[in-house]
N, C-alpha and C. Protein backbone atom coordinates (compact mmCIF):
# COMPACT_ATOMS: atom_id res chain seq x y z
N UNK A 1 48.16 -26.01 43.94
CA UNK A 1 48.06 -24.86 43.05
C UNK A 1 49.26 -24.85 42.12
N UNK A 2 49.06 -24.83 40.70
CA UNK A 2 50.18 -24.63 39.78
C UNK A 2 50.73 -23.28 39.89
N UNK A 3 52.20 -23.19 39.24
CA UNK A 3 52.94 -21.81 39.24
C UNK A 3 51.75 -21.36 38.40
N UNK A 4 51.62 -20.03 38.94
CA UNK A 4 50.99 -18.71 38.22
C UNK A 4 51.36 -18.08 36.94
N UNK A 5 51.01 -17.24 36.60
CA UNK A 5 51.56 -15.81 35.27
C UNK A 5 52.57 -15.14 36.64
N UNK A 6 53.58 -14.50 35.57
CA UNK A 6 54.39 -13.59 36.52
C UNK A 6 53.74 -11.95 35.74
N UNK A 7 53.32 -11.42 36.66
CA UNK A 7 52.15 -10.31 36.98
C UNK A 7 52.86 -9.16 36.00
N UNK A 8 54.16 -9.35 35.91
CA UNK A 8 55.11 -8.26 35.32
C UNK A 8 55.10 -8.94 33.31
N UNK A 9 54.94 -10.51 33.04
CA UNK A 9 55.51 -10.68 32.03
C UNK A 9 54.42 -10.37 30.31
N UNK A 10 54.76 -10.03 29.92
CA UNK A 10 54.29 -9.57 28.70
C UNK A 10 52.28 -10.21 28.31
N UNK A 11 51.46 -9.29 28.22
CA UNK A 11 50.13 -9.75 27.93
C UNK A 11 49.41 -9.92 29.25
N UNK A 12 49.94 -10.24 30.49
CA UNK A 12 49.59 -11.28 31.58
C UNK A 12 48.42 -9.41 32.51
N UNK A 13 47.03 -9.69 32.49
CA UNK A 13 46.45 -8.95 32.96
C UNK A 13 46.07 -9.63 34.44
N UNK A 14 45.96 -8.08 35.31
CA UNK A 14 46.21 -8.63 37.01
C UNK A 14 44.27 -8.20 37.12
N UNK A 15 43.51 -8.91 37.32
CA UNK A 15 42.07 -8.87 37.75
C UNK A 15 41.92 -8.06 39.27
N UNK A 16 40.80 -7.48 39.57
CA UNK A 16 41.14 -7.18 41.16
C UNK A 16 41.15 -7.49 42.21
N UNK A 17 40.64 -9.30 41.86
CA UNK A 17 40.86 -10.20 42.73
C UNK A 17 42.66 -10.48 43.13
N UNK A 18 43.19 -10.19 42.15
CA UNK A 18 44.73 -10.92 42.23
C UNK A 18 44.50 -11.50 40.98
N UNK A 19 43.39 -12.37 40.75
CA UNK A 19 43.68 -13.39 39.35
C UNK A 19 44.50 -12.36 38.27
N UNK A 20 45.29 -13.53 37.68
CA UNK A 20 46.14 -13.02 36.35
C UNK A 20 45.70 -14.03 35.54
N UNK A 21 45.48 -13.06 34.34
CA UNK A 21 44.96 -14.20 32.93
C UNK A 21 46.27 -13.55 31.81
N UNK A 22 46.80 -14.17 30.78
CA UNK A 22 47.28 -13.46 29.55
C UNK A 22 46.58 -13.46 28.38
N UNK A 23 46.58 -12.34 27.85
CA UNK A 23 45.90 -12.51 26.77
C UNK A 23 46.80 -12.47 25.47
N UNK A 24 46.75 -13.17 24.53
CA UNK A 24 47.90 -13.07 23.50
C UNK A 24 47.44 -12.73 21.76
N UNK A 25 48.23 -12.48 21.28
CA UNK A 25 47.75 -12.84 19.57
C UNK A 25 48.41 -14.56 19.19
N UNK A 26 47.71 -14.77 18.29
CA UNK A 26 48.28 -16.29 18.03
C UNK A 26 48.96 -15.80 17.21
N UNK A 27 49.27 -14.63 15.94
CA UNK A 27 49.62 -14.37 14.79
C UNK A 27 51.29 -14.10 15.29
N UNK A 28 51.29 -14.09 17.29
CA UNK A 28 53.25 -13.64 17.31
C UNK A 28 53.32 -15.06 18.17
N UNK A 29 54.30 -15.35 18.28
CA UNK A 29 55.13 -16.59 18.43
C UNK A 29 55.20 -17.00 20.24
N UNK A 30 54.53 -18.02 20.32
CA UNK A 30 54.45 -18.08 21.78
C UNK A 30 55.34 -17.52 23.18
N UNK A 31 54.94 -16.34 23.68
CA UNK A 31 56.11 -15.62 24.75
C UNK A 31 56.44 -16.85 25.65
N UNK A 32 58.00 -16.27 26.09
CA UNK A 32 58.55 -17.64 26.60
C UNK A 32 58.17 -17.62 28.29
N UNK A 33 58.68 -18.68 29.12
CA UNK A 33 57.83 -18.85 30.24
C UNK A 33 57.10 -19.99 29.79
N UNK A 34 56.78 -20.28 31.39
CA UNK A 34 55.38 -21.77 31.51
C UNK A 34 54.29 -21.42 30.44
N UNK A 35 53.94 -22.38 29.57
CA UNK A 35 52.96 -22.42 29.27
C UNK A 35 51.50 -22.26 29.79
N UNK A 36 50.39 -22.40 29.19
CA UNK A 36 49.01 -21.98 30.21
C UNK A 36 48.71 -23.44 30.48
N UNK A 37 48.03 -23.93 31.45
CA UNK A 37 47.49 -24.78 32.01
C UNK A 37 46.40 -24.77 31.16
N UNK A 38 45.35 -23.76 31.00
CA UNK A 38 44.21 -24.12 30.46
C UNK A 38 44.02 -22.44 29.38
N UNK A 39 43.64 -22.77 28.07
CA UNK A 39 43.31 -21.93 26.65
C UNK A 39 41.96 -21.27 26.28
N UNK A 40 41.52 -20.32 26.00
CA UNK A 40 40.74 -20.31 25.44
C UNK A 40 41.20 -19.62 24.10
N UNK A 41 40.65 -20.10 22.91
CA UNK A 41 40.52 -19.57 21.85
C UNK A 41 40.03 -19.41 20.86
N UNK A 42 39.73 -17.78 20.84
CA UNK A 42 38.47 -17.16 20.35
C UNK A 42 38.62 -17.06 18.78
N UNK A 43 38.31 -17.79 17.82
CA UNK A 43 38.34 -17.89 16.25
C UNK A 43 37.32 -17.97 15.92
N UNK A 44 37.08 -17.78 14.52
CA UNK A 44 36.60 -18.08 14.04
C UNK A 44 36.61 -19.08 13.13
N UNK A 45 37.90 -19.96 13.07
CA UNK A 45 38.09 -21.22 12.76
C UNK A 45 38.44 -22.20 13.51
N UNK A 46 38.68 -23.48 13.95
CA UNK A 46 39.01 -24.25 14.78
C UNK A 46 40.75 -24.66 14.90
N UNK A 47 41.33 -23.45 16.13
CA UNK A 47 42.95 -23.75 16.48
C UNK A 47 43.49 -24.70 16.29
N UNK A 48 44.75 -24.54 15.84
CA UNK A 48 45.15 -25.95 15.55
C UNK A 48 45.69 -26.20 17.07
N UNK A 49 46.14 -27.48 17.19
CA UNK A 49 46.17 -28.25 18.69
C UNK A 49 47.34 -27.81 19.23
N UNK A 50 47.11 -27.93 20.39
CA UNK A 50 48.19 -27.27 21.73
C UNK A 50 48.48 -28.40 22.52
N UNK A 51 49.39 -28.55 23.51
CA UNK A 51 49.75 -29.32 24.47
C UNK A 51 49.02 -29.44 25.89
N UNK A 52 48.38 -28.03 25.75
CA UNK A 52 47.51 -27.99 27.19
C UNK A 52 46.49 -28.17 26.72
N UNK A 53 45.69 -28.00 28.09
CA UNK A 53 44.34 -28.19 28.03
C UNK A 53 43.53 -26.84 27.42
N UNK A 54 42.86 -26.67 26.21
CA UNK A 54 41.95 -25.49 25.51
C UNK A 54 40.87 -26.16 25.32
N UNK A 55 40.20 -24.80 24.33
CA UNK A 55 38.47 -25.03 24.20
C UNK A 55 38.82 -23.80 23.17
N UNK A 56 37.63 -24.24 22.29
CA UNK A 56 37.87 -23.49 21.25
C UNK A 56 36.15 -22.50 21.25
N UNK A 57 36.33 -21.32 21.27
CA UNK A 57 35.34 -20.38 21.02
C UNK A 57 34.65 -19.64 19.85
N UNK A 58 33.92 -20.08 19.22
CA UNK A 58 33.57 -19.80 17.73
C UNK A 58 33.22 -18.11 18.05
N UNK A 59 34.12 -18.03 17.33
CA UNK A 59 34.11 -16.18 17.57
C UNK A 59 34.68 -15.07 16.37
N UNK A 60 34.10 -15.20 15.32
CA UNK A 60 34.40 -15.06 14.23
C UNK A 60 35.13 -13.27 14.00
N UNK A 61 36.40 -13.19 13.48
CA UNK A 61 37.29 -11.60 13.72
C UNK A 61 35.97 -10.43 13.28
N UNK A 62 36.20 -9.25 14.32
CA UNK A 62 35.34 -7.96 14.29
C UNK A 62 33.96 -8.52 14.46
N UNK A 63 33.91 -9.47 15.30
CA UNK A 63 32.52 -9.73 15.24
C UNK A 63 31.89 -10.17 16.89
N UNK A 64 31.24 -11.11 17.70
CA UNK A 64 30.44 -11.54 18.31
C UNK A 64 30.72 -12.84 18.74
N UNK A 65 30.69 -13.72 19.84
CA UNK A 65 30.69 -15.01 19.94
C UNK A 65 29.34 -15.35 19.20
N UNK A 66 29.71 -16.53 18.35
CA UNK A 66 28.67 -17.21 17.94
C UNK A 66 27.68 -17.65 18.38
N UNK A 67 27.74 -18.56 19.71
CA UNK A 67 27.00 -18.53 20.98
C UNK A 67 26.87 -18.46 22.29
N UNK A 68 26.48 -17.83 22.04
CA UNK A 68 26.39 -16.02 23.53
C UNK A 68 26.30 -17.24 24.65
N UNK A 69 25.26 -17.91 24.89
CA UNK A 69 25.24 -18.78 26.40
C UNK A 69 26.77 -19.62 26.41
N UNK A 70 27.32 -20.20 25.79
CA UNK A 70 28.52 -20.73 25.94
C UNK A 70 29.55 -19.97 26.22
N UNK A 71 29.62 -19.25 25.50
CA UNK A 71 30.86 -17.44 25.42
C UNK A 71 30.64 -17.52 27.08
N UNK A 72 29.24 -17.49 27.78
CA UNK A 72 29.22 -17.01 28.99
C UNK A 72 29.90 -18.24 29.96
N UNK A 73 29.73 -19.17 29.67
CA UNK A 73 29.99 -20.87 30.18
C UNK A 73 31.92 -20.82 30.50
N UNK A 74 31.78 -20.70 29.07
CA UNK A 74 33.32 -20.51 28.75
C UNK A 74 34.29 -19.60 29.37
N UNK A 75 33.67 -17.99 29.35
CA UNK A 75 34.78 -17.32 30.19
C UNK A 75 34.32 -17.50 32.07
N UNK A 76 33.14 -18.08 32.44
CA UNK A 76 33.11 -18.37 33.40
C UNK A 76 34.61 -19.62 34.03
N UNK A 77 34.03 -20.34 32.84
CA UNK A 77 35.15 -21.51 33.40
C UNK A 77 36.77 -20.68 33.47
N UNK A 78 37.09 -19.86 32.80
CA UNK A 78 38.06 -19.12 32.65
C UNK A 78 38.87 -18.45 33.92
N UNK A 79 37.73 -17.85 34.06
CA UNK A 79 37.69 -16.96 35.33
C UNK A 79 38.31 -17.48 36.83
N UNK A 80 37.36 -18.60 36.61
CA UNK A 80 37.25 -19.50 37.89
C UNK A 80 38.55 -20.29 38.11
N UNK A 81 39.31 -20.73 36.70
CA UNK A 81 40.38 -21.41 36.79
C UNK A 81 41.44 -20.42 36.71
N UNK A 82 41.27 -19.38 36.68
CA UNK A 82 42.33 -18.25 36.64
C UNK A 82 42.75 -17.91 38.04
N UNK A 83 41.73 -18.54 39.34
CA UNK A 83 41.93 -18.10 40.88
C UNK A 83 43.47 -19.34 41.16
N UNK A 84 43.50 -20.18 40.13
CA UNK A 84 44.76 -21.45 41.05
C UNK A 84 45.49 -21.44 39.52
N UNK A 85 45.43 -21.42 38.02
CA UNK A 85 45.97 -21.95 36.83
C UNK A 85 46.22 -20.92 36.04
N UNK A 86 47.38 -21.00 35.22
CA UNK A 86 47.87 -20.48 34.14
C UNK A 86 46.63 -20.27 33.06
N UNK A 87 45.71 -19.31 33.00
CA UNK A 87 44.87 -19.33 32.15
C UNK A 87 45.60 -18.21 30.51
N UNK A 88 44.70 -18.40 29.79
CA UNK A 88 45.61 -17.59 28.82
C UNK A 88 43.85 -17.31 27.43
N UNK A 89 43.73 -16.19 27.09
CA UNK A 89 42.50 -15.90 26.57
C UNK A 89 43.43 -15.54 25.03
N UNK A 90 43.25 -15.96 24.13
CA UNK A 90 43.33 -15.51 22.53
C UNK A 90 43.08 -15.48 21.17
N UNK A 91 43.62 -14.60 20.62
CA UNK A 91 42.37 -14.29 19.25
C UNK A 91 43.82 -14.21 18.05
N UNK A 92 43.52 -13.96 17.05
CA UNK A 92 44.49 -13.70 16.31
C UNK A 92 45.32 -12.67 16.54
N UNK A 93 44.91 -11.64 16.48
CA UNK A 93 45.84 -10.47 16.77
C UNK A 93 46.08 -9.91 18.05
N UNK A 94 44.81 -10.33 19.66
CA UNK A 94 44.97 -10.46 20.54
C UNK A 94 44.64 -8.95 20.94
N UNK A 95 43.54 -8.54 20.73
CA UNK A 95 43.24 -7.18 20.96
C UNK A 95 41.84 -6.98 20.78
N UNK A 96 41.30 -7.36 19.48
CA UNK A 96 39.29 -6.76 19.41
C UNK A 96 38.79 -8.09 20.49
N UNK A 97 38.72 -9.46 19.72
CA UNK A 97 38.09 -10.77 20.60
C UNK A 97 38.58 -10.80 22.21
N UNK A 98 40.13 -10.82 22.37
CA UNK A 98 40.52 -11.14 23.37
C UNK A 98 40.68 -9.65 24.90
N UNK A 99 40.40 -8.57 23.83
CA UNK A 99 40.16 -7.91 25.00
C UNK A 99 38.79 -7.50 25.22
N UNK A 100 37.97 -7.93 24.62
CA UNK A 100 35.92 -8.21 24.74
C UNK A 100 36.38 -9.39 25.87
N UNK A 101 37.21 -10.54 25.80
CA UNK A 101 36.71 -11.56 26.67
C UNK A 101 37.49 -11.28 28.01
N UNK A 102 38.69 -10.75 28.18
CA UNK A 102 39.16 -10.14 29.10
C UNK A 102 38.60 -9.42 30.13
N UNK A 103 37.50 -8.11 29.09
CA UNK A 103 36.41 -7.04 29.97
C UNK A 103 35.67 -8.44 30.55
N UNK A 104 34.81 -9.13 29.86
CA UNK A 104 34.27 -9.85 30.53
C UNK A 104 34.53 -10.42 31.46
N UNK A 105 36.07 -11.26 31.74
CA UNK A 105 36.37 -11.38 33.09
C UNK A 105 36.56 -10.58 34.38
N UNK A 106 36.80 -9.16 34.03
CA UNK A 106 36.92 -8.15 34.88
C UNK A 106 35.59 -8.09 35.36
N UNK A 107 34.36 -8.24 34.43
CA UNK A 107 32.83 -7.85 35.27
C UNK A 107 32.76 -9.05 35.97
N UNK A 108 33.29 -10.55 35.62
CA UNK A 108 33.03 -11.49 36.87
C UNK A 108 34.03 -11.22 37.63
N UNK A 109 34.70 -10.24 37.98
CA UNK A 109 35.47 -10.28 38.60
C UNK A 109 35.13 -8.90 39.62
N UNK A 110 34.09 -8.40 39.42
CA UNK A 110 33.59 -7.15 39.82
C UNK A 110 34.21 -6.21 39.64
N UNK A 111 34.65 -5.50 38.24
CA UNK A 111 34.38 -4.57 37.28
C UNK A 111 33.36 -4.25 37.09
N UNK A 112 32.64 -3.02 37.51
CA UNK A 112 31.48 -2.67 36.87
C UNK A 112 31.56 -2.64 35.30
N UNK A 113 30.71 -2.86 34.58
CA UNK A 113 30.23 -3.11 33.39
C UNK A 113 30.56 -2.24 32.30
N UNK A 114 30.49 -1.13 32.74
CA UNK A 114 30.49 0.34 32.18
C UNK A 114 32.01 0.75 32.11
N UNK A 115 32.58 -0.19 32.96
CA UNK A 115 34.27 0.45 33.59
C UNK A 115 34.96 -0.67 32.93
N UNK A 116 34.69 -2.17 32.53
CA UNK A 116 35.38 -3.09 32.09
C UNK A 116 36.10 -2.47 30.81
N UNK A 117 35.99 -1.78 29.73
CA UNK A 117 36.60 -1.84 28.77
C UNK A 117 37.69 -0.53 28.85
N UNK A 118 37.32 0.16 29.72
CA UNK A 118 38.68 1.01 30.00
C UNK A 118 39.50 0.54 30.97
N UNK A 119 39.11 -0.62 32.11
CA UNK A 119 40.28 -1.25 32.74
C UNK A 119 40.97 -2.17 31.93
N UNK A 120 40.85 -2.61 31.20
CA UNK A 120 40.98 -3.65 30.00
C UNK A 120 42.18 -2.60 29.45
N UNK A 121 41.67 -2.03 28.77
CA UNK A 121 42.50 -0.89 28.27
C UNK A 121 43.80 -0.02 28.83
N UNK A 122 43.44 0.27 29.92
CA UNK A 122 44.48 0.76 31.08
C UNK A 122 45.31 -0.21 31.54
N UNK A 123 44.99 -1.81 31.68
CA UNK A 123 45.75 -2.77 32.38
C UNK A 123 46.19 -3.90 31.28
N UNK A 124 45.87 -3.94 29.99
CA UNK A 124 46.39 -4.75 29.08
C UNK A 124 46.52 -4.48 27.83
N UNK A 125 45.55 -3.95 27.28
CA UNK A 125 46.52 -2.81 25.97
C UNK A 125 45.03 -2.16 25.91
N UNK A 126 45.77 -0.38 25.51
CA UNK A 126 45.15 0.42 24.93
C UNK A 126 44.19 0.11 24.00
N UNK A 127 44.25 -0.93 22.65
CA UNK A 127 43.64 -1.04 21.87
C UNK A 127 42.70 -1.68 21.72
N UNK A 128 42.56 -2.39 22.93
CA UNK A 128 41.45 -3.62 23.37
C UNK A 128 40.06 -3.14 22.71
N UNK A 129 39.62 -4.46 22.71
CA UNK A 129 37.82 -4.15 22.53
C UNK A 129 37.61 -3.03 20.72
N UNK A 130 37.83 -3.59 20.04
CA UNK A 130 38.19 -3.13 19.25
C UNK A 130 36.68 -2.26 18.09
N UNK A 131 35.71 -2.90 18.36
CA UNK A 131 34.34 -2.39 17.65
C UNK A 131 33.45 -2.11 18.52
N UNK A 132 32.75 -1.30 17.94
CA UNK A 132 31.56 -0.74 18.72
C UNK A 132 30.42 -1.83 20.03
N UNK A 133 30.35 -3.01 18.84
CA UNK A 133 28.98 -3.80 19.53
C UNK A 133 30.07 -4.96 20.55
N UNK A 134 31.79 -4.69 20.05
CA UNK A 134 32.47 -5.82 21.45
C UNK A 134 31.93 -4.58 22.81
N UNK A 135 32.00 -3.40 22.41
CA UNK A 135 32.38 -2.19 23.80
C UNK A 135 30.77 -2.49 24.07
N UNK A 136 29.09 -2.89 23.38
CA UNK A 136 28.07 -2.86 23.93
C UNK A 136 27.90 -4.28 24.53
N UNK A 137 28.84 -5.30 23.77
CA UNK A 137 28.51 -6.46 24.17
C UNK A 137 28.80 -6.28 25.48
N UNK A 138 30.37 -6.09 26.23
CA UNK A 138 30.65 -6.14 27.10
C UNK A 138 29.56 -5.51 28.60
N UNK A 139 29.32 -3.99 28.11
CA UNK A 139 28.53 -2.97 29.26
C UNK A 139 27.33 -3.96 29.59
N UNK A 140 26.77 -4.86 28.04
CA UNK A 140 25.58 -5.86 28.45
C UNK A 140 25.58 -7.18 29.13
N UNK A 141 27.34 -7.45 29.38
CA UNK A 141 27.39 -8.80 30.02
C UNK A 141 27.12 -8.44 31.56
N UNK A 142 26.71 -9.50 32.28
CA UNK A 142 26.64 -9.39 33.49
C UNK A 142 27.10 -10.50 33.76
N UNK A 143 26.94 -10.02 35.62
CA UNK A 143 27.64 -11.86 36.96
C UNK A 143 26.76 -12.23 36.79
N UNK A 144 26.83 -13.80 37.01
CA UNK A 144 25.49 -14.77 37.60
C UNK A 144 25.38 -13.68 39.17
N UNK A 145 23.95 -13.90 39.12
CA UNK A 145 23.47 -13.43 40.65
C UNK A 145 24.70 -14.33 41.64
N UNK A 146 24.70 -15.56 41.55
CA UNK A 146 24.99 -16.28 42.99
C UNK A 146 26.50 -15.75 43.00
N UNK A 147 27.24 -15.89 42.15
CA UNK A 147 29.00 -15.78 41.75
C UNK A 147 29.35 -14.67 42.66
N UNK A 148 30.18 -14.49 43.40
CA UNK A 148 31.13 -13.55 43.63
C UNK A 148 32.59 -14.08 43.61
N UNK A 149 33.23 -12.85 43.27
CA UNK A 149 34.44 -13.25 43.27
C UNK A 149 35.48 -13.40 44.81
């Protein structure tokens, strides 16, 4: 198992499993500490390159993942590598995209659906989830049946 997020350091959200993910803006300057083991990042243009391992999420600002079955693929893989790895979820400003994909890890993480965008909110910033259809996208994501956390 690689070193973790330290649960206290800036962005780094605690799931109610234990998992810790961070979520960041790319637009402020990488917080110091270990880097993430593994990236996701939610643009709408293609990130420029990192040292770790990422995946890039076509997710265009105030808007929707481009494609919804992958979005789901993607923060699955997220999730799952967030139980042993430095995971790290971000968008430009690190608040509408990245706290939509955040809620979403909280519902695989058993967050009820309805409750993901105010734990989101309460446990990583107030401003999360930033438009109407991220706050419907989210209440509409669901677990795979088999998944528990």
């Amino acid at each position: 198992m690689s070193e973790l997020w330290d649960p206290a350091a800036p962005g780094v959200l605690a799931l109610p499993s234990g998992r810790l993910v961070r979520g960041r803006g790319l637009r402020k300057p990488l917080p110091p500490g270990p880097e993430p083991a593994f990236a996701v990042y939610l643009l709408g243009t293609q990130p420029p390159p990192v040292t770790w391992e990422s995946t890039w999420l076509r997710w265009p600002d105030f808007r929707l993942p481009s494609d919804r079955a992958r979005a789901r693929e993607v923060l699955h893989e997220a999730w799952r590598r967030a139980e042993s790895e430095r995971v790290e979820l971000a968008c430009a400003g690190g608040k509408g995209r990245t706290g939509t994909a955040l809620a979403c890890l909280a519902i695989l993480d058993g967050v009820a659906p309805d409750e993901a965008v105010a734990y989101v909110r309460q446990h990583y910033d107030r401003h999360a989830v930033e438009t109407p259809w991220q706050k419907r996208y989210v209440t509409r994501f669901t677990r795979p049946a088999v998944e528990q956390p």
